[in-house]
C-alpha atoms as a PDB file:
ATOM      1  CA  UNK A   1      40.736 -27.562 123.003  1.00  0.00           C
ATOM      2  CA  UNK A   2      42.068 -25.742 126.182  1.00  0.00           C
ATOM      3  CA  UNK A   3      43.794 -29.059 126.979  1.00  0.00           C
ATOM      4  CA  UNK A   4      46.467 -28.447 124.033  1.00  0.00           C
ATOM      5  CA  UNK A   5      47.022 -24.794 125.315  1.00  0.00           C
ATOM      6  CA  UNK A   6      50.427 -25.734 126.771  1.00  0.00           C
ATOM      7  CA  UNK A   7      51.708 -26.540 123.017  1.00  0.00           C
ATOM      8  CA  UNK A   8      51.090 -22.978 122.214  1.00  0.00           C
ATOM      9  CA  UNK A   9      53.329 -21.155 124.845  1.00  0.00           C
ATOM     10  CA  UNK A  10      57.456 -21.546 125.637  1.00  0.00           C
ATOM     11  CA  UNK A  11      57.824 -23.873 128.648  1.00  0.00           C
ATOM     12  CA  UNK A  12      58.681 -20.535 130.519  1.00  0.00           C
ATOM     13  CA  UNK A  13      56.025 -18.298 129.037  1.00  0.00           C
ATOM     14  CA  UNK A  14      54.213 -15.557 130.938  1.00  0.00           C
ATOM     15  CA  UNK A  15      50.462 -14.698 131.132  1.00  0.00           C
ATOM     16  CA  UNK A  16      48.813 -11.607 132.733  1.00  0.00           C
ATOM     17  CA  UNK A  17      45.034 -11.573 133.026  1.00  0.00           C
ATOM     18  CA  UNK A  18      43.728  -9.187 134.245  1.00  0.00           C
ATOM     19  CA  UNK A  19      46.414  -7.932 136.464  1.00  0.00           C
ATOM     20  CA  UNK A  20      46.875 -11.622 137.510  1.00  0.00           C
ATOM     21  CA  UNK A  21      50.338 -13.269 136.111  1.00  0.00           C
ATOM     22  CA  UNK A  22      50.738 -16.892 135.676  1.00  0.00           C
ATOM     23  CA  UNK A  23      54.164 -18.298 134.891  1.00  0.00           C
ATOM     24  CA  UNK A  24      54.531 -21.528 132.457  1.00  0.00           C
ATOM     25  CA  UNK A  25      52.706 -22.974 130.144  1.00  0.00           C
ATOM     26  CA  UNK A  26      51.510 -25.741 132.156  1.00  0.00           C
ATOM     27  CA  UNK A  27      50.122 -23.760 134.787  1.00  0.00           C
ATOM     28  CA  UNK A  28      48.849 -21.499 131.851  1.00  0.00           C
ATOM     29  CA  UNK A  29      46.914 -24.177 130.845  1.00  0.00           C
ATOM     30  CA  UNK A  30      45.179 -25.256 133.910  1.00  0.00           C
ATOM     31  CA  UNK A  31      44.629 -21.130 134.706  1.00  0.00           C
ATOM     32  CA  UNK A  32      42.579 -21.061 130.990  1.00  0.00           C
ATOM     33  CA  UNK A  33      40.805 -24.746 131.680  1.00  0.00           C
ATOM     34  CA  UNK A  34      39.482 -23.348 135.181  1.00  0.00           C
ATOM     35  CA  UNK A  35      38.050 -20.408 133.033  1.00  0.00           C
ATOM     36  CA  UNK A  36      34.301 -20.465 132.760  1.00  0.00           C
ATOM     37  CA  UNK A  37      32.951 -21.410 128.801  1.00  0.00           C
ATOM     38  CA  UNK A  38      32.967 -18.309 126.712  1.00  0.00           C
ATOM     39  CA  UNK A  39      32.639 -16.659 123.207  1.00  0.00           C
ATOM     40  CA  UNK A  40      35.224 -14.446 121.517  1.00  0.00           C
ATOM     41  CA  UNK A  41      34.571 -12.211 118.864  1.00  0.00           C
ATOM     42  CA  UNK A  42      37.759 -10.179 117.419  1.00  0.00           C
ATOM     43  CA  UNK A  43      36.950  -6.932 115.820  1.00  0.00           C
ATOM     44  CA  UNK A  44      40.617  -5.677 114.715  1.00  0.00           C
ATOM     45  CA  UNK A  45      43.625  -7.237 114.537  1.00  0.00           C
ATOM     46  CA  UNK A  46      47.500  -6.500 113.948  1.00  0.00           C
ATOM     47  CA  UNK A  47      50.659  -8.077 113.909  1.00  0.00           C
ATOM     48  CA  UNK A  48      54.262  -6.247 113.587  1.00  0.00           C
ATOM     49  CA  UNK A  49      58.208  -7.881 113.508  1.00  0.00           C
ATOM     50  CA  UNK A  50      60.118  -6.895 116.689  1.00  0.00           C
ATOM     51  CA  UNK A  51      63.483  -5.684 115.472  1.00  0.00           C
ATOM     52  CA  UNK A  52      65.917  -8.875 116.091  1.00  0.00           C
ATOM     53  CA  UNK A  53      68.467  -6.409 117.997  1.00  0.00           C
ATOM     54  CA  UNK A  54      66.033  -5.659 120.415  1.00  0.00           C
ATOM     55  CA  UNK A  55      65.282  -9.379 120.894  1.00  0.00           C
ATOM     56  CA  UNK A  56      68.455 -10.855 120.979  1.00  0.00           C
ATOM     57  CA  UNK A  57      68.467 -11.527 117.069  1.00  0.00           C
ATOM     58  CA  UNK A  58      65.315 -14.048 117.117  1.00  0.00           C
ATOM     59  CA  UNK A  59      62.785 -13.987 114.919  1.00  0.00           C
ATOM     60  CA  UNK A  60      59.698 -12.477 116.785  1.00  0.00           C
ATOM     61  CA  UNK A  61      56.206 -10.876 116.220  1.00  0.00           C
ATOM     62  CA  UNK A  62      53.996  -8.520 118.218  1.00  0.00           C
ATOM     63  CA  UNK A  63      50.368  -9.347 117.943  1.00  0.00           C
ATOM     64  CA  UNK A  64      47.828  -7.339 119.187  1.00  0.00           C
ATOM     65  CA  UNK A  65      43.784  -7.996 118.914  1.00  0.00           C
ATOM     66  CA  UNK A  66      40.941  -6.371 120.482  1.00  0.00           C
ATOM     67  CA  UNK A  67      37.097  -7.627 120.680  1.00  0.00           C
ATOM     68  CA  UNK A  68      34.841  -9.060 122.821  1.00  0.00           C
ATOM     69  CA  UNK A  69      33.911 -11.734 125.283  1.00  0.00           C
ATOM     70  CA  UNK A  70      30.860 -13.262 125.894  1.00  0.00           C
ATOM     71  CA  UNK A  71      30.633 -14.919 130.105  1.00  0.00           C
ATOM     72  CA  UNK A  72      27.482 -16.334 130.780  1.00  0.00           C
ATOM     73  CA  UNK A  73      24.877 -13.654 129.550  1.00  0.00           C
ATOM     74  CA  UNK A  74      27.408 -10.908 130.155  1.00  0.00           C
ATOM     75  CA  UNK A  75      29.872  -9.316 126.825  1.00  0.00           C
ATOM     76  CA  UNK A  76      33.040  -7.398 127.596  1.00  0.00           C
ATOM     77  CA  UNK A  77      35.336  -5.534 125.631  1.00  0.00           C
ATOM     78  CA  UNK A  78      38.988  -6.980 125.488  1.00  0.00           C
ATOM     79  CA  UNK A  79      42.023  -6.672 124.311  1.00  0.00           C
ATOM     80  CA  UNK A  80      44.999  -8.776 123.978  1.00  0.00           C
ATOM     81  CA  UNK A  81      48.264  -8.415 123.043  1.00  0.00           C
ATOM     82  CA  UNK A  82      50.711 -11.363 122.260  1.00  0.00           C
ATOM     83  CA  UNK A  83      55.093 -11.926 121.848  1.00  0.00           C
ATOM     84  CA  UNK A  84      55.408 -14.784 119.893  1.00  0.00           C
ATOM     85  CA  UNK A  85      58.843 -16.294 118.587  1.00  0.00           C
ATOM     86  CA  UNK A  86      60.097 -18.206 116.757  1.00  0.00           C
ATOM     87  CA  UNK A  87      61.327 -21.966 118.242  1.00  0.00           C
ATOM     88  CA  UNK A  88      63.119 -24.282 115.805  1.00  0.00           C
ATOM     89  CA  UNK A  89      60.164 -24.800 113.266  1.00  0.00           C
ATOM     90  CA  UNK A  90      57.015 -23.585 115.282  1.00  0.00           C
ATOM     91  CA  UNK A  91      56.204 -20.420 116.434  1.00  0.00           C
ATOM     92  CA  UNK A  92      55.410 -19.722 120.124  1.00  0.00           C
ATOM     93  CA  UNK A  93      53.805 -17.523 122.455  1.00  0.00           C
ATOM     94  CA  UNK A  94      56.300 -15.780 124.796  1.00  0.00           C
ATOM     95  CA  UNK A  95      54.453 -13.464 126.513  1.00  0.00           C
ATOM     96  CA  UNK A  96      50.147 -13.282 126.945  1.00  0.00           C
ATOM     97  CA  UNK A  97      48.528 -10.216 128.411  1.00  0.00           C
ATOM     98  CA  UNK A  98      44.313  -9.918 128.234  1.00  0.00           C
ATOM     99  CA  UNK A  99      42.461  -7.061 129.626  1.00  0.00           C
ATOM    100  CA  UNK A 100      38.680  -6.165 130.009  1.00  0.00           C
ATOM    101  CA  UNK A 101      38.521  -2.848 128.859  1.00  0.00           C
ATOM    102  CA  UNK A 102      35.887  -0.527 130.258  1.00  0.00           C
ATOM    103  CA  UNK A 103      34.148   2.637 129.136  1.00  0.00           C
ATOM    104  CA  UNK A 104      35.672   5.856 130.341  1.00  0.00           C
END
């Protein structure tokens, strides 16, 4: 499935993992099909509307989820936080950013 990736994000869309930022969706996709294999497991979720004036009056949702990942043999806590908007009839990810959380 990572090879349809590209049809989730704007043309333009931005990714940070990690601290690292990748800039449209098809070099998006090729940063998430050189990822290695792994397992996600999403403990809470939420989603909220984005007032339209702060967006410049389009239709767009903050989602945020947390979890964890499974690498190999190794599980990390993540969380993830997503713009998406909406683009004629489909709904599209604007903005991506995913970071290992660790244990203060």
């Amino acid at each position: 499935m990572r090879h349809k990736l590209s049809k989730l994000y704007l043309e333009d869309g931005k990714l940070v993992w990690n601290g690292n930022a990748v800039d449209g969706n098809t070099n998006i996709q090729k940063f998430y099909e050189d990822l290695p294999t792994s397992i996600h497991s999403i403990t809470c979720l939420d989603s909220q509307p984005v007032r339209e004036e702060a967006v410049g009056q389009q239709s767009t949702i903050q989602v945020t989820t947390a979890g964890f990942v499974t690498l190999k043999d190794r599980k990390y806590p993540f969380n993830q936080s997503f713009l998406i908007t909406a683009k004629g009839d489909k709904w599209k990810v604007v903005s991506d950013v995913f970071r290992f959380q660790a244990v203060a």
